[in-house]
Protein backbone atom coordinates (compact mmCIF):
# COMPACT_ATOMS: atom_id res chain seq x y z
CA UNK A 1 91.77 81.31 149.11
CA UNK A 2 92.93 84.55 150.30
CA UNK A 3 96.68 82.92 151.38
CA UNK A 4 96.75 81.37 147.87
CA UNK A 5 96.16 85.33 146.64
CA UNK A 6 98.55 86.84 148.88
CA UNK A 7 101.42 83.87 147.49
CA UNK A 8 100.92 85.37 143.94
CA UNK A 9 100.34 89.08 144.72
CA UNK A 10 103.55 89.84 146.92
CA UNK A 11 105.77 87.92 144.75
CA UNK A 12 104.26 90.37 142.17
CA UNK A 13 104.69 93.47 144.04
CA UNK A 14 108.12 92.34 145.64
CA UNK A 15 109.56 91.94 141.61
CA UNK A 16 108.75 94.80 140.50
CA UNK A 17 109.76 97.24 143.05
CA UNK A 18 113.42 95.26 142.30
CA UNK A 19 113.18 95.51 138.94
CA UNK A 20 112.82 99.79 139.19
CA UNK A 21 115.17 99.99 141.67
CA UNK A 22 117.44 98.26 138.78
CA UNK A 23 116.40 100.07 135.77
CA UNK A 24 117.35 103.95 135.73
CA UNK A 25 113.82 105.57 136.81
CA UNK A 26 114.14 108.33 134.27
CA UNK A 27 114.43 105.68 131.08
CA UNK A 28 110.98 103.34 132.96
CA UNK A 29 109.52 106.78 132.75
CA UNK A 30 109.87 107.83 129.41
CA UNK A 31 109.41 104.00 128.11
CA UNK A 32 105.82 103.95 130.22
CA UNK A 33 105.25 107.05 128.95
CA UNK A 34 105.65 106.20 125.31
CA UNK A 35 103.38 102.90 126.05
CA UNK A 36 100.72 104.73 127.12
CA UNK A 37 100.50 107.21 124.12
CA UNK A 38 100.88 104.66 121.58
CA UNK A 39 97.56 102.70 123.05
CA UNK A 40 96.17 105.82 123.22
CA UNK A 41 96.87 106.75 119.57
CA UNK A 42 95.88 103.46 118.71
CA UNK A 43 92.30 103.19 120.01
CA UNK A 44 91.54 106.84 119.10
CA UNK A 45 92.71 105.83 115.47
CA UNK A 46 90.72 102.47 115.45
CA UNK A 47 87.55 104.21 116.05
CA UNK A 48 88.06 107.53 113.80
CA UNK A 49 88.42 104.75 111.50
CA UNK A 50 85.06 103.18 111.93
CA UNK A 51 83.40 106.44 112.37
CA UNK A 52 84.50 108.06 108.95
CA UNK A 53 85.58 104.70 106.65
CA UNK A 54 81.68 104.39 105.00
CA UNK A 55 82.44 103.60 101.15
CA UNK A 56 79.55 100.61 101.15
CA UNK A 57 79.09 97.50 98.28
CA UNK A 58 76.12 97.90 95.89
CA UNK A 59 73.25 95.27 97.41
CA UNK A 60 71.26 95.20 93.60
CA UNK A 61 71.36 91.07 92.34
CA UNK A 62 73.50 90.26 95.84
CA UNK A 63 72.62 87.31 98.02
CA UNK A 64 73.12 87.20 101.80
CA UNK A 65 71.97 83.62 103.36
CA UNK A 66 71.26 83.86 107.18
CA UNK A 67 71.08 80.91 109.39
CA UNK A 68 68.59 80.56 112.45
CA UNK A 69 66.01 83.43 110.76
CA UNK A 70 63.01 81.89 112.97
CA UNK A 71 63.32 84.68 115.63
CA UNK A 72 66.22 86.65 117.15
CA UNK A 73 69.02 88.35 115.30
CA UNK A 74 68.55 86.32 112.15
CA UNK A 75 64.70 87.63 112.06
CA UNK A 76 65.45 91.38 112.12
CA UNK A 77 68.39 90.92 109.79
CA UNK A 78 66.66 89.31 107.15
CA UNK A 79 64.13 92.55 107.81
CA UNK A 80 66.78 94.89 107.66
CA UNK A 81 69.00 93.45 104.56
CA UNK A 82 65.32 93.40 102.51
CA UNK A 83 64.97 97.19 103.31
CA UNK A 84 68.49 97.51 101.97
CA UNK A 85 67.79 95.74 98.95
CA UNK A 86 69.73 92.25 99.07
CA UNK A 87 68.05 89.08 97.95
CA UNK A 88 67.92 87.68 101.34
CA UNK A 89 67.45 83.24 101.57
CA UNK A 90 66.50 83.41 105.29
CA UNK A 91 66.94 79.74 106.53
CA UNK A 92 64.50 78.64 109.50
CA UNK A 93 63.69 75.52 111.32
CA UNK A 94 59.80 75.71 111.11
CA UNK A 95 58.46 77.48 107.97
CA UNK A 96 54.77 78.12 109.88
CA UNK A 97 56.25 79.64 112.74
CA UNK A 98 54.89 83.30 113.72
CA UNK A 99 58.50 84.69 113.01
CA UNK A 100 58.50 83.53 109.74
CA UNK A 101 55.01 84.76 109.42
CA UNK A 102 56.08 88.06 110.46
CA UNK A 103 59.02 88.43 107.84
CA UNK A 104 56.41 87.79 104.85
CA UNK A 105 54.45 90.64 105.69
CA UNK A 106 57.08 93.23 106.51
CA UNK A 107 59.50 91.87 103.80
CA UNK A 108 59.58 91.69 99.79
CA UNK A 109 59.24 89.27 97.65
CA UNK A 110 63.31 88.93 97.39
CA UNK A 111 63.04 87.50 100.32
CA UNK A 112 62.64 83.51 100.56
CA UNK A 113 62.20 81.47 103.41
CA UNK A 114 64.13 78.41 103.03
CA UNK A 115 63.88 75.58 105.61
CA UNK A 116 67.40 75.15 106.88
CA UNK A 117 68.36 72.87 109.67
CA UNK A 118 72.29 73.43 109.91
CA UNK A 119 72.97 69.60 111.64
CA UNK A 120 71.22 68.51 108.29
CA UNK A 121 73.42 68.00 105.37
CA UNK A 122 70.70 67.55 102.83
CA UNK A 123 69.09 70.21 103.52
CA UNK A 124 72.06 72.82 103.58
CA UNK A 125 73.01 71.01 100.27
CA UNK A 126 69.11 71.94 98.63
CA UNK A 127 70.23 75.42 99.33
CA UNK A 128 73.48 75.46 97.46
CA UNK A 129 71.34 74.14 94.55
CA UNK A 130 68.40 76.90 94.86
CA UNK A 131 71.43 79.93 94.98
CA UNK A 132 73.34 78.52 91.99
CA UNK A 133 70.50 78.15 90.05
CA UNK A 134 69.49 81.90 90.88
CA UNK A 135 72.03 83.07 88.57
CA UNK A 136 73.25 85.69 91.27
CA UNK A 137 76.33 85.72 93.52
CA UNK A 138 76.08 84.77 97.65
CA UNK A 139 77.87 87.90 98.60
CA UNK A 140 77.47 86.82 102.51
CA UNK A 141 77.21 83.93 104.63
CA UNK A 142 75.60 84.74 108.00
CA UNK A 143 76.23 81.61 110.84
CA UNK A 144 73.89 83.17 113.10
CA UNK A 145 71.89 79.79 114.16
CA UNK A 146 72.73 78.82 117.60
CA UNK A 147 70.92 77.03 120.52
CA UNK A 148 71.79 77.46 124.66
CA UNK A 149 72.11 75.56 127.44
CA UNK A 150 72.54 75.93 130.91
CA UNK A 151 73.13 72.95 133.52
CA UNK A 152 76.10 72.01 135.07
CA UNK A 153 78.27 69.78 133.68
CA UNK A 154 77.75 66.52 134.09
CA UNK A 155 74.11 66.58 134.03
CA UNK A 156 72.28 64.56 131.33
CA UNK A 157 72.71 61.41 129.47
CA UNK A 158 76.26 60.67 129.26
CA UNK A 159 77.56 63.38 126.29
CA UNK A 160 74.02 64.12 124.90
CA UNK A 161 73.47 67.51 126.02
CA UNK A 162 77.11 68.77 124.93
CA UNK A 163 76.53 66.71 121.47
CA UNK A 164 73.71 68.68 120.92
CA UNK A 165 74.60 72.16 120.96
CA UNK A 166 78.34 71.02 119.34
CA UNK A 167 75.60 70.26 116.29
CA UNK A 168 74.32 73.40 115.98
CA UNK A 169 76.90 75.59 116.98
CA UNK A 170 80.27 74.08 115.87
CA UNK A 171 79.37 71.70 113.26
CA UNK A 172 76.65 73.31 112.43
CA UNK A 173 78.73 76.50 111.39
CA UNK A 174 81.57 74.58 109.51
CA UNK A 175 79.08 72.48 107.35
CA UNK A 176 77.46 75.94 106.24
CA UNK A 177 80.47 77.51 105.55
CA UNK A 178 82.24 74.46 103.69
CA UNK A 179 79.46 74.13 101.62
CA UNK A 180 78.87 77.85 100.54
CA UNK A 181 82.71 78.86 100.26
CA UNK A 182 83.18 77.85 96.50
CA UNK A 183 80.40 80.52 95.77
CA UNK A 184 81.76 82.57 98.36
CA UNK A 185 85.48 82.38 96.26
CA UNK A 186 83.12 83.44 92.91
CA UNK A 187 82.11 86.66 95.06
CA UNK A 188 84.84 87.46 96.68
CA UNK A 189 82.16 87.65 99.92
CA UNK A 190 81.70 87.86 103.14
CA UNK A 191 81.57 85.23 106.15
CA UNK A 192 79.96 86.75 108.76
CA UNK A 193 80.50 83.86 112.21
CA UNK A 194 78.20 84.80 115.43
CA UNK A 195 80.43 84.10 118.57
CA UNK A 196 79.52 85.64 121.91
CA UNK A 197 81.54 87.21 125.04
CA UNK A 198 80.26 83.85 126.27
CA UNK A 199 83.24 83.02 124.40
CA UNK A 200 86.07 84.80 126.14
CA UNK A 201 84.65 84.34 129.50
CA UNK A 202 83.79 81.04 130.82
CA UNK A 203 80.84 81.26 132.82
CA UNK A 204 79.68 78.20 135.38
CA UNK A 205 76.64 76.28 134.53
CA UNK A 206 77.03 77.51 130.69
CA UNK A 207 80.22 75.74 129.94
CA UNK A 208 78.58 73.57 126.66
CA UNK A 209 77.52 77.10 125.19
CA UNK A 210 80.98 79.31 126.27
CA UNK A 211 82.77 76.23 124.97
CA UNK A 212 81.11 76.12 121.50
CA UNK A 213 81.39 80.01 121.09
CA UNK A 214 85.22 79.85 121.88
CA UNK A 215 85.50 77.42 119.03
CA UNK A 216 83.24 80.03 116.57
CA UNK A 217 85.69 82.53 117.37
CA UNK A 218 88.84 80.78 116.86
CA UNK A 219 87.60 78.98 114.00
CA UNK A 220 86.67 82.61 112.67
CA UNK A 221 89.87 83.45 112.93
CA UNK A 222 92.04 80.34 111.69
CA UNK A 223 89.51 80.40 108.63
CA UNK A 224 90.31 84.40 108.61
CA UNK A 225 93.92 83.80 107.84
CA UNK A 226 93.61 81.03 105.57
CA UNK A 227 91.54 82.94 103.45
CA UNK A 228 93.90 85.60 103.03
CA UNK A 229 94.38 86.57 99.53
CA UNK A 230 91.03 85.22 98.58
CA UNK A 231 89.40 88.22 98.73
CA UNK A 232 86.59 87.08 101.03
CA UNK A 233 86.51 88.56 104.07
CA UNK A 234 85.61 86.91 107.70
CA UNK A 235 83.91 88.97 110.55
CA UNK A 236 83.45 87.83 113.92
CA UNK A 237 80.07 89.08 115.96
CA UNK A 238 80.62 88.84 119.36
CA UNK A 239 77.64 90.07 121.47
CA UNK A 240 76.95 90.49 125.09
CA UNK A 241 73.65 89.56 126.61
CA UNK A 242 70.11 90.69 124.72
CA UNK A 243 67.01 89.70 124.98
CA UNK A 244 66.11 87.24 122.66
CA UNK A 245 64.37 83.61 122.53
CA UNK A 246 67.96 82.18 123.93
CA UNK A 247 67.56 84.22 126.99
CA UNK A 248 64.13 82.96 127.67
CA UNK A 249 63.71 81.69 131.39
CA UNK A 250 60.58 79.87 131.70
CA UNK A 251 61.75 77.79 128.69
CA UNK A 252 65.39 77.40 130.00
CA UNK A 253 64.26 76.45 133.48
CA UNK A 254 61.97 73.74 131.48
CA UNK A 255 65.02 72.40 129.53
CA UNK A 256 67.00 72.05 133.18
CA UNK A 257 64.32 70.23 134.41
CA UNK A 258 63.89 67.61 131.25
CA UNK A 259 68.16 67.71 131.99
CA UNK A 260 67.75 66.54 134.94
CA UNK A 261 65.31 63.67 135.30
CA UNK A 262 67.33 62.16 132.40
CA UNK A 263 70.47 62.30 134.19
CA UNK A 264 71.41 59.34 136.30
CA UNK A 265 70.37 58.84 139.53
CA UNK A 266 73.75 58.77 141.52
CA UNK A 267 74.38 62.22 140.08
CA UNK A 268 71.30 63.90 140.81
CA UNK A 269 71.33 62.66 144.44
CA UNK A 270 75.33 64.49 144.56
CA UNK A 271 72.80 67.48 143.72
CA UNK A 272 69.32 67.39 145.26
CA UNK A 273 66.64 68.84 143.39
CA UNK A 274 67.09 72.22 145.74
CA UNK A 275 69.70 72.68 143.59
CA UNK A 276 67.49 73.64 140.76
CA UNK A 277 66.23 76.52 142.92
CA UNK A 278 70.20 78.00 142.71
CA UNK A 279 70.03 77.60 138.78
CA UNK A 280 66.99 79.51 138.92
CA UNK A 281 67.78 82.20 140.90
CA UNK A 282 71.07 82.53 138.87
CA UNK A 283 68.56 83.80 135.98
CA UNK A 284 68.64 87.05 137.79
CA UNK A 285 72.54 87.75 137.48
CA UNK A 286 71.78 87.33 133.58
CA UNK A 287 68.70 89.21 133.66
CA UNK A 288 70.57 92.46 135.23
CA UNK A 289 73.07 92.17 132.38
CA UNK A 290 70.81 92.03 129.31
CA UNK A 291 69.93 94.58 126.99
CA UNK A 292 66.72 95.20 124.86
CA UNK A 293 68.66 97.09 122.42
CA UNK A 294 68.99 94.31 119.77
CA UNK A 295 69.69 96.64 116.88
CA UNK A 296 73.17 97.44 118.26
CA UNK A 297 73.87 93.82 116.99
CA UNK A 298 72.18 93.53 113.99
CA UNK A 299 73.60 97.10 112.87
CA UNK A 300 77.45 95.69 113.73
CA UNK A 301 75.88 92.86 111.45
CA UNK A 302 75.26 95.05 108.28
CA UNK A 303 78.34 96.54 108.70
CA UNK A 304 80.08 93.64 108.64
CA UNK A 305 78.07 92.78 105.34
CA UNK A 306 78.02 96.10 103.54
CA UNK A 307 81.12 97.79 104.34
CA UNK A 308 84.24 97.54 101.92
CA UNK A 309 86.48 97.16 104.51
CA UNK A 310 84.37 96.03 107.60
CA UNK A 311 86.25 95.63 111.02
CA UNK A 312 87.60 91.93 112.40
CA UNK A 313 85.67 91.63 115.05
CA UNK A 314 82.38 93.34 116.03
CA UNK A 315 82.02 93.94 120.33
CA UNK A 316 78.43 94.73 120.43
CA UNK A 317 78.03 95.64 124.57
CA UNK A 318 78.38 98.67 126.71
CA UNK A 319 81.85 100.66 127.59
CA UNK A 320 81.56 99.26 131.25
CA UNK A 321 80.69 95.64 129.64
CA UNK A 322 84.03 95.76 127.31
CA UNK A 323 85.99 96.50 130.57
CA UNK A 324 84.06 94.04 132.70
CA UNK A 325 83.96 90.83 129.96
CA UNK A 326 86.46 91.28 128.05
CA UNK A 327 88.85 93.14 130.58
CA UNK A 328 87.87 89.79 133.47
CA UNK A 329 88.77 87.53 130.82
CA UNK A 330 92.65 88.53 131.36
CA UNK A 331 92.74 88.58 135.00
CA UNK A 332 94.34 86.05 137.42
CA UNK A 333 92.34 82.84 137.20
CA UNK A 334 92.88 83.03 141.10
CA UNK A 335 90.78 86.35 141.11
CA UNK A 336 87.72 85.14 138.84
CA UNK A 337 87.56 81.65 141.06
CA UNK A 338 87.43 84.05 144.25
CA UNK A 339 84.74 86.05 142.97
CA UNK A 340 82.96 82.95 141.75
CA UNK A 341 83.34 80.79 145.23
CA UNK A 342 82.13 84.34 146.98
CA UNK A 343 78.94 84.17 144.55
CA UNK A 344 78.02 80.51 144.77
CA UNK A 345 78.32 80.48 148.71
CA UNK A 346 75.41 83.51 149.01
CA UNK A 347 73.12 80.58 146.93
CA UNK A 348 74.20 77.91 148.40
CA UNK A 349 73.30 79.34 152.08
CA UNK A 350 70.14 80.65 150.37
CA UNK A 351 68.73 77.71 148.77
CA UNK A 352 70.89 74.37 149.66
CA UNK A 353 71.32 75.32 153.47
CA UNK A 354 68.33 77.11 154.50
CA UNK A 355 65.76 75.44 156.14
């Protein structure tokens, strides 16, 4: 691995020395010079931007619908859009869950709890009904229902496990959205897609979620640009790691196991069932990287929803996480692999080789 490095890195090196030995080294000056201000002008714009631009919509007689209200980001939305004074249609899975419990008694009686199951057509039809025959305009469209899973590849029943979460977090997302945008178009609203870093940096043993969330965010943006002159806007949410139900470890290490005995039995001998002792211990890496601060996404959320000119994207993480994700996700594929194969062979000595 490190010879493979060393085959792209001197090349690297070796071209540009040439290439300023070539160029006259006053002009490369001046021309990185004039780079680096203009990025710097940039960014400090971009944020001055966000910091002052506040002019916000009236909520009175608006409608937001959120998807996947049953806990998580949907749940403190819905709480936070009621204080604000939206009519919120908060659709859930189970209507007698404690979450939903919990947003009757802290919310108004705007609110309604509508049961919503995005892979079913019927039922995302019902709601189209109940908002046109409100009388008041669906100002947003939240796609915040998503599910996770974590197992490596080929585990499960043939495509079952990747047809699953495809359902909820592709399909799932363009049935909402096809059926809501005519009443979107009457509002001139807001489409408001949850994507994740997940997204932009493919992580092993999550490749059915980091695949689904790369298609949220480049469907967000295809449907971005063909909705130009529309008047509706489309905001992409793309959050780190925070503690919600879809981080939960006991129940993910549950769903692994239930993986596993279903997949077939020339596959799981290739693994071992010590191998399910690596895919627990990798709950620790995601552990160290999550944040209890769920408000910084559901705040990028509102923006995105009450703003008159809201921001494209939304990068809800740290300043070390933007350079870490996001800044990773452009490096030599040759790099991330390294630092991958490095990582695997500490659990593999730990829990496949040890005695």
């Amino acid at each position: 691995m490190f010879l493979r490095l060393l085959k792209y890195v001197i090349p690297s090196f070796i071209g540009i020395y040439l290439l300023y030995n070539q160029i006259n080294a006053f002009w490369l000056n001046q021309f990185l010079i004039l780079c680096f201000l203009l990025i710097i002008s940039w960014t400090i714009g971009y944020y001055l931007y966000d910091l002052f631009e506040q002019d916000q919509i009236d909520p009175k007689n608006k409608i937001v619908l959120i998807t996947g209200c049953d806990t998580g980001f949907g749940n403190l939305l819905a709480q936070k859009l009621d204080r604000l004074g939206f009519d919120i249609y908060a659709g859930v899975l189970n209507i007698d869950s404690d979450g939903v419990r919990q947003i009757q008694q802290k919310c108004s009686k705007r609110l309604k709890i509508i049961k919503m199951d995005v892979t079913k057509s019927k039922e995302v039809e019902n709601i189209v009904e109940q908002i046109k025959q409100s009388g008041k305009p669906l100002w947003a469209l939240v796609n915040n229902a998503g599910i996770a899973i974590s197992v490596p590849f080929d585990w499960g029943k043939d495509i079952d496990v990747y047809q699953k979460i495809f359902d909820v977090n592709v399909f799932g997302v363009v049935r909402v959205t096809k059926n809501f945008i005519t009443l979107l178009r009457q509002s001139k609203g807001r489409i408001i897609n949850v994507a994740s870093a997940a997204g932009r940096m493919p992580a092993q043993w999550m490749g059915h979620y980091c695949m689904t969330k790369h298609n949220v965010r480049v469907f967000s943006d295809v449907l971005r640009r063909e909705l130009i002159g529309t008047g509706i806007k489309v905001i992409t949410i793309e959050p780190s790691f925070f503690r919600t139900r879809i981080v939960d470890f006991e129940q993910i290490d549950k769903q692994r196991k239930k993986i596993f005995d279903e997949t077939p039995l020339d596959i799981q001998q290739s693994y071992g069932k010590r191998y399910l002792k690596c895919l627990e211990a990798s709950n620790q890496l995601i552990m160290n990287i999550t944040h209890d601060n769920i408000d910084l996404v559901i705040d990028s959320m509102i923006n995105g929803i009450i703003r008159k000119h809201p921001k494209i994207y939304y990068r809800c993480c740290t300043i070390i996480e933007l350079f870490t994700i996001w800044g990773s996700s452009h490096l030599p594929e040759i790099l991330l692999d390294t630092f991958t194969n490095v990582y695997n062979n500490r659990l593999y000595r730990k829990y496949l080789h040890s005695k």
